[in-house]
N, C-alpha and C. Protein backbone atom coordinates (compact mmCIF):
# COMPACT_ATOMS: atom_id res chain seq x y z
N UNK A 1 5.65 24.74 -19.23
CA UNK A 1 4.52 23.91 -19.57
C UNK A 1 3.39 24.81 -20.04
N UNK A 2 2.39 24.71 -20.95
CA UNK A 2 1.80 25.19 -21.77
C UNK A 2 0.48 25.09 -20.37
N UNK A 3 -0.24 26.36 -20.90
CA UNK A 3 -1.36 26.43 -19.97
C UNK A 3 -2.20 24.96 -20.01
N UNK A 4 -2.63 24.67 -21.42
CA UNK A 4 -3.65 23.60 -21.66
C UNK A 4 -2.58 22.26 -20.94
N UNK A 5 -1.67 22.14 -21.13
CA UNK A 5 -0.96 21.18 -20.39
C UNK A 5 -1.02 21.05 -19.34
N UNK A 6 -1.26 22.00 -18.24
CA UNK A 6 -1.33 22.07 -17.33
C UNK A 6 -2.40 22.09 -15.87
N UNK A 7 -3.42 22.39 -17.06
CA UNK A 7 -5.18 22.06 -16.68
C UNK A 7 -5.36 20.69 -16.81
N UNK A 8 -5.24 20.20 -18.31
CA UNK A 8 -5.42 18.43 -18.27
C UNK A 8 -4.43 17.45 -17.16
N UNK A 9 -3.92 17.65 -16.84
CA UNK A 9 -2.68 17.43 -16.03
C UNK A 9 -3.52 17.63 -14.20
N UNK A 10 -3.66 18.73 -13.98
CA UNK A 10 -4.88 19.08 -12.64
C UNK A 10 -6.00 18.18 -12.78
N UNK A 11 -6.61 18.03 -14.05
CA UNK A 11 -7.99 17.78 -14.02
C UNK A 11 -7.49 15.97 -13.81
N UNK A 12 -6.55 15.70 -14.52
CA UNK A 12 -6.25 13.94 -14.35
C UNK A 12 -6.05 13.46 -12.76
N UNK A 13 -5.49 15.01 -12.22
CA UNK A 13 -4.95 14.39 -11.07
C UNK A 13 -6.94 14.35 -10.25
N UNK A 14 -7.43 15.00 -10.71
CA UNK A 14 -8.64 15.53 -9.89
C UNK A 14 -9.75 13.82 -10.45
N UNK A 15 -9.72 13.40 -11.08
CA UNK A 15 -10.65 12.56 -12.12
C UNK A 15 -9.68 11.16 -11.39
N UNK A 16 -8.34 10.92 -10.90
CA UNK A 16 -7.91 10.14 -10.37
C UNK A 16 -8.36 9.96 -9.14
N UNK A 17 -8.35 10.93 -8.26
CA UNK A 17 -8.68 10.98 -6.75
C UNK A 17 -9.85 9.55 -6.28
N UNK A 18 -11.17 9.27 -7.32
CA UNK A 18 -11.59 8.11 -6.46
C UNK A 18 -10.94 6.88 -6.60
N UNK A 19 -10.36 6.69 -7.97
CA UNK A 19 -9.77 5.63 -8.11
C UNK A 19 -8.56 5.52 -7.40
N UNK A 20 -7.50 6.62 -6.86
CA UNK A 20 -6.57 6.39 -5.88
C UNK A 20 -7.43 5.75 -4.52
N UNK A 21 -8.48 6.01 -4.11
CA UNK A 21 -8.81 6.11 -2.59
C UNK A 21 -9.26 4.67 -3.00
N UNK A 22 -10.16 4.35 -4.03
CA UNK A 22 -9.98 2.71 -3.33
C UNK A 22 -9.51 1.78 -4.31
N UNK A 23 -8.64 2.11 -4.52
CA UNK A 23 -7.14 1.54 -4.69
C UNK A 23 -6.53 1.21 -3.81
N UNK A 24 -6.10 2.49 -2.85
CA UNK A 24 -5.66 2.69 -1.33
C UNK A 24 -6.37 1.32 -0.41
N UNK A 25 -7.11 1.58 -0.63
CA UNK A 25 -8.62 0.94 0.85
C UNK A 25 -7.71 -1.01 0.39
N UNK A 26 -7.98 -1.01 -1.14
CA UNK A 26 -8.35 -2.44 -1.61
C UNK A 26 -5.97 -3.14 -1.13
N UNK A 27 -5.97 -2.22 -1.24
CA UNK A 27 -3.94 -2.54 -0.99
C UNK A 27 -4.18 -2.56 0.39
N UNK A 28 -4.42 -1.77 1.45
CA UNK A 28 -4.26 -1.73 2.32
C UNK A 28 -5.17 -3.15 2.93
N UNK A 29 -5.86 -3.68 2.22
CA UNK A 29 -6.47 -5.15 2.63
C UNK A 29 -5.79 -6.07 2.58
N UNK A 30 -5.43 -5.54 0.99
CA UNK A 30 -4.48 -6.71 0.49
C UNK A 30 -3.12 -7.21 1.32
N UNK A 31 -2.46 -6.17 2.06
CA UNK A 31 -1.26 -5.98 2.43
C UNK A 31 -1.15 -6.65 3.91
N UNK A 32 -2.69 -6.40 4.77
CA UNK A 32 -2.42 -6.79 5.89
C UNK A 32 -3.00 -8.15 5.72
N UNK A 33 -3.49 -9.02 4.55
CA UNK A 33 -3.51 -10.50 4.54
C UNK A 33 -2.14 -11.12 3.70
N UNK A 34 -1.76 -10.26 3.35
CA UNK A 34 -0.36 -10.82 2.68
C UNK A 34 0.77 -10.76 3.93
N UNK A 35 0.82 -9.65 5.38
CA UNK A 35 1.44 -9.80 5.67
C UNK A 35 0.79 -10.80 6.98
N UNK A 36 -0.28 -11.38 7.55
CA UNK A 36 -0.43 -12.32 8.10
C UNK A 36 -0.16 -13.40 8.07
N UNK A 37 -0.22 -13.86 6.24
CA UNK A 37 0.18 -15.20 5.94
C UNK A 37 1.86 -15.37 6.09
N UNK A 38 2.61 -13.68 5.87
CA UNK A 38 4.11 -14.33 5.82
C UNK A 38 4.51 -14.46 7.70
N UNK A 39 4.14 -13.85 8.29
CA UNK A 39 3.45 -13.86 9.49
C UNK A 39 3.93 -15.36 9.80
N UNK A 40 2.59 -15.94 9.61
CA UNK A 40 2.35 -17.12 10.42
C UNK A 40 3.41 -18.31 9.81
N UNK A 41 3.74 -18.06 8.72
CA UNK A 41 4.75 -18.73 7.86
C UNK A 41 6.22 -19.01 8.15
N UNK A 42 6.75 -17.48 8.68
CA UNK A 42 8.24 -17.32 9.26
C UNK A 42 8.14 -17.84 10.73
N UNK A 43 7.13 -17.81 11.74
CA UNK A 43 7.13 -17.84 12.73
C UNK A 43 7.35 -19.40 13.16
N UNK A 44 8.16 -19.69 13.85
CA UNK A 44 7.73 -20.83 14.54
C UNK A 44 6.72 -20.84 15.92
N UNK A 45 6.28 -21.64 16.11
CA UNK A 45 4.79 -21.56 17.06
C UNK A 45 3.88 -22.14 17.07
N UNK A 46 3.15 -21.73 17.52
CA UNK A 46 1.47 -21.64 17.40
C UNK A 46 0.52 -20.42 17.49
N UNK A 47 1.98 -19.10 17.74
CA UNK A 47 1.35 -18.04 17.41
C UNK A 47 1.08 -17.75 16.22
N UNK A 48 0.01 -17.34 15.48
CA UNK A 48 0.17 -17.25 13.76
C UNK A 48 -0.24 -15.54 14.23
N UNK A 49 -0.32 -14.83 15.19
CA UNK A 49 -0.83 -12.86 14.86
C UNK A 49 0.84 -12.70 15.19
N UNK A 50 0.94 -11.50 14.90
CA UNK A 50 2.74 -10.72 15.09
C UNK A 50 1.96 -9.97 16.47
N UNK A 51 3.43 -9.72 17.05
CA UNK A 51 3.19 -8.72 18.04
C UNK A 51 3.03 -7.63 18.24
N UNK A 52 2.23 -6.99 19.17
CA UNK A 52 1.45 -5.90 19.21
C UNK A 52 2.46 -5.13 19.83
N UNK A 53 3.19 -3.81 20.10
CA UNK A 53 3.29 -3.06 20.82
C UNK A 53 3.22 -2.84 22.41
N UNK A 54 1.68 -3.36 22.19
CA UNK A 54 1.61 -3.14 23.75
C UNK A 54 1.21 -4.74 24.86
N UNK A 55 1.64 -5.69 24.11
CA UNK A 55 1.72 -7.06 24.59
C UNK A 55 3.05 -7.25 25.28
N UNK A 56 2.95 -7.37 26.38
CA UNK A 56 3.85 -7.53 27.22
C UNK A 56 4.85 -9.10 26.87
N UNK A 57 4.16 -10.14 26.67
CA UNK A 57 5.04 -10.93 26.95
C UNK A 57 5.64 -11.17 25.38
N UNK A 58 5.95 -10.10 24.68
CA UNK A 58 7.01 -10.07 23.88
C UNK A 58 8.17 -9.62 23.99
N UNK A 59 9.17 -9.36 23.53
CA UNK A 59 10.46 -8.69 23.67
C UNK A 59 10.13 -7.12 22.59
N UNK A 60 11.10 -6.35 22.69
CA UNK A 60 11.03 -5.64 21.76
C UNK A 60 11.79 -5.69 20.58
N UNK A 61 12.59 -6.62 20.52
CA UNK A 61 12.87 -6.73 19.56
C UNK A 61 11.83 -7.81 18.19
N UNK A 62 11.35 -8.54 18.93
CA UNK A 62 10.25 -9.24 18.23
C UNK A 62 9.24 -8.32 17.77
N UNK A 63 9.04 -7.15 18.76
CA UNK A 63 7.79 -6.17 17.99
C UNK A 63 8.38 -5.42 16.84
N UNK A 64 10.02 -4.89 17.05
CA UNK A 64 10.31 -4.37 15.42
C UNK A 64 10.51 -4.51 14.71
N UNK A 65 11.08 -5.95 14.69
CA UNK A 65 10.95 -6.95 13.91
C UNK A 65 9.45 -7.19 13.13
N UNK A 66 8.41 -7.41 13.89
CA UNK A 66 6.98 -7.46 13.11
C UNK A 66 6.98 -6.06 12.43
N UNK A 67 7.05 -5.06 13.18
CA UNK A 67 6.76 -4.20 12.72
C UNK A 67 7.60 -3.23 11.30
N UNK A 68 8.76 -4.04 11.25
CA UNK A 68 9.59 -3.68 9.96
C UNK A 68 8.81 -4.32 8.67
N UNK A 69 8.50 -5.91 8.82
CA UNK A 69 8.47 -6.66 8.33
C UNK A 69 6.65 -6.57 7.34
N UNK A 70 5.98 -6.19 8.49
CA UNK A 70 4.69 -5.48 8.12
C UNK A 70 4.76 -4.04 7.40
N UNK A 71 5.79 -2.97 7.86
CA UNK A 71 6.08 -1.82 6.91
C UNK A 71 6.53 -1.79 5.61
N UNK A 72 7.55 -3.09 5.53
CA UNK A 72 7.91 -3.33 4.42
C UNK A 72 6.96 -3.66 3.33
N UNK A 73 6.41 -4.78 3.49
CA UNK A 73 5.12 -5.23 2.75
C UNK A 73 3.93 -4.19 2.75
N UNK A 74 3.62 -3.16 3.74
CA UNK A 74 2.48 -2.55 3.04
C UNK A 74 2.79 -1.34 2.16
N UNK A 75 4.19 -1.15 2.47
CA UNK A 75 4.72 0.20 1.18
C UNK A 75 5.07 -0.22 -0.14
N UNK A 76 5.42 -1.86 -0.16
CA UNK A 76 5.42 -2.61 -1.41
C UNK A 76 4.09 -2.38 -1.81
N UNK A 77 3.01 -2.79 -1.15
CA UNK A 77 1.87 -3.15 -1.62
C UNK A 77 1.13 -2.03 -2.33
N UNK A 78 1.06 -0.80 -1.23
CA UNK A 78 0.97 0.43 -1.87
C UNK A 78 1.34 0.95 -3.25
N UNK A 79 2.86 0.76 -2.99
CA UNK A 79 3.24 1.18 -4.39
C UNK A 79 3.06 0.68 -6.14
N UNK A 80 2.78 -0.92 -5.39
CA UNK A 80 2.37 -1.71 -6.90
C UNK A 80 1.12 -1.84 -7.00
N UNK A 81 0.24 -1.12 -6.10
CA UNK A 81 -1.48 -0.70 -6.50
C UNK A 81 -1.55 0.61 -6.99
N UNK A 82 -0.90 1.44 -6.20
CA UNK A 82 -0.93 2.81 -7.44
C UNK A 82 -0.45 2.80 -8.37
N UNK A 83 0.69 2.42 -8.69
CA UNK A 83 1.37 2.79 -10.23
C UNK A 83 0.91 1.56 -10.85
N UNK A 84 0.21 0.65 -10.19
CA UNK A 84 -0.74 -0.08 -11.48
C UNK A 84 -1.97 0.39 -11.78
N UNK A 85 -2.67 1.47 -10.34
CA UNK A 85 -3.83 2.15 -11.10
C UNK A 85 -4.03 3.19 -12.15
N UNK A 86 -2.46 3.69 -11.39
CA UNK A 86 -2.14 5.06 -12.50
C UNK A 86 -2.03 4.39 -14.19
N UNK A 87 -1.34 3.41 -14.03
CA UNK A 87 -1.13 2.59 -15.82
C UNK A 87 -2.73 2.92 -16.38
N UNK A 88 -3.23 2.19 -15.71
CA UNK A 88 -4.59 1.77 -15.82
C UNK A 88 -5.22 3.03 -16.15
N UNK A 89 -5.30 4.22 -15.38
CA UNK A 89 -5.87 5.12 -15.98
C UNK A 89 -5.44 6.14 -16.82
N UNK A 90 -3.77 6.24 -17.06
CA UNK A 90 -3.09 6.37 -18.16
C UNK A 90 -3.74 5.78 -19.38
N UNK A 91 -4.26 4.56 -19.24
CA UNK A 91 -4.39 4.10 -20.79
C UNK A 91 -5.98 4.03 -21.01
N UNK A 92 -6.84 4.37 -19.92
CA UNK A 92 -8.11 4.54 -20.68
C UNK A 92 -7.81 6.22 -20.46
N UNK A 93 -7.55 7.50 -20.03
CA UNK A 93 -7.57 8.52 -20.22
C UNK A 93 -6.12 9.06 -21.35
N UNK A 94 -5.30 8.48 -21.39
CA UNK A 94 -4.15 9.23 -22.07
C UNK A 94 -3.53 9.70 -21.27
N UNK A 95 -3.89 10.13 -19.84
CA UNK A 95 -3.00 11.19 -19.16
C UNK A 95 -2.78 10.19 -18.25
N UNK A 96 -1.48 10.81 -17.29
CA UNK A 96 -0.96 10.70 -16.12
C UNK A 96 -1.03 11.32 -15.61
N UNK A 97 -1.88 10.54 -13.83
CA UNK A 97 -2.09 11.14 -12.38
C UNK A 97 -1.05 12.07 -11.99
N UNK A 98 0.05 11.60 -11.89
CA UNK A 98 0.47 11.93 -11.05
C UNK A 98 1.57 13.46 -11.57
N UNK A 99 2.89 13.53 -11.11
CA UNK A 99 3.52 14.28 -11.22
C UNK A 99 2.93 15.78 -10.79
């Protein structure tokens, strides 16, 4: 890779950094109301919160269960807020964050 390639390339990743962080902040909102609603949705009840860890009158299998189900959705969420911010600043800068 050519020196100048390789500075614009640093400097994109450097000129990205605020727009990753609240990117980050705004997914990570997004993710824990997306996974409340599927939450209260799958559940039968009148519980609509998932279980905590340290709530006793759950089973554990009900907590890894939440807790798969919540991991799943916030690494989705993650991933389709960055590589839609990265697009995004791909096409007003020309360059790509990442790599």
């Amino acid at each position: 890779m050519a020196r100048s390639e390789q500075q614009s390339s640093n400097s994109a990743k450097i000129l990205y950094r605020p727009l990753g962080l609240v990117s980050s902040l705004i997914g990570g909102l997004l993710a824990g109301t997306v996974f409340k609603q599927v939450w209260k949705h799958a559940t039968p009840g009148d519980k609509a919160d998932a279980p905590r860890a340290l709530e006793s009158e759950y089973r554990l299998r009900e907590i890894l269960v939440a807790s798969a189900v919540q991991g799943a959705i916030f690494a989705t969420t993650k991933a389709l807020i960055n590589r839609g911010g990265a697009r995004v600043f791909q096409k007003l800068t020309g360059e790509w964050p990442g790599d």
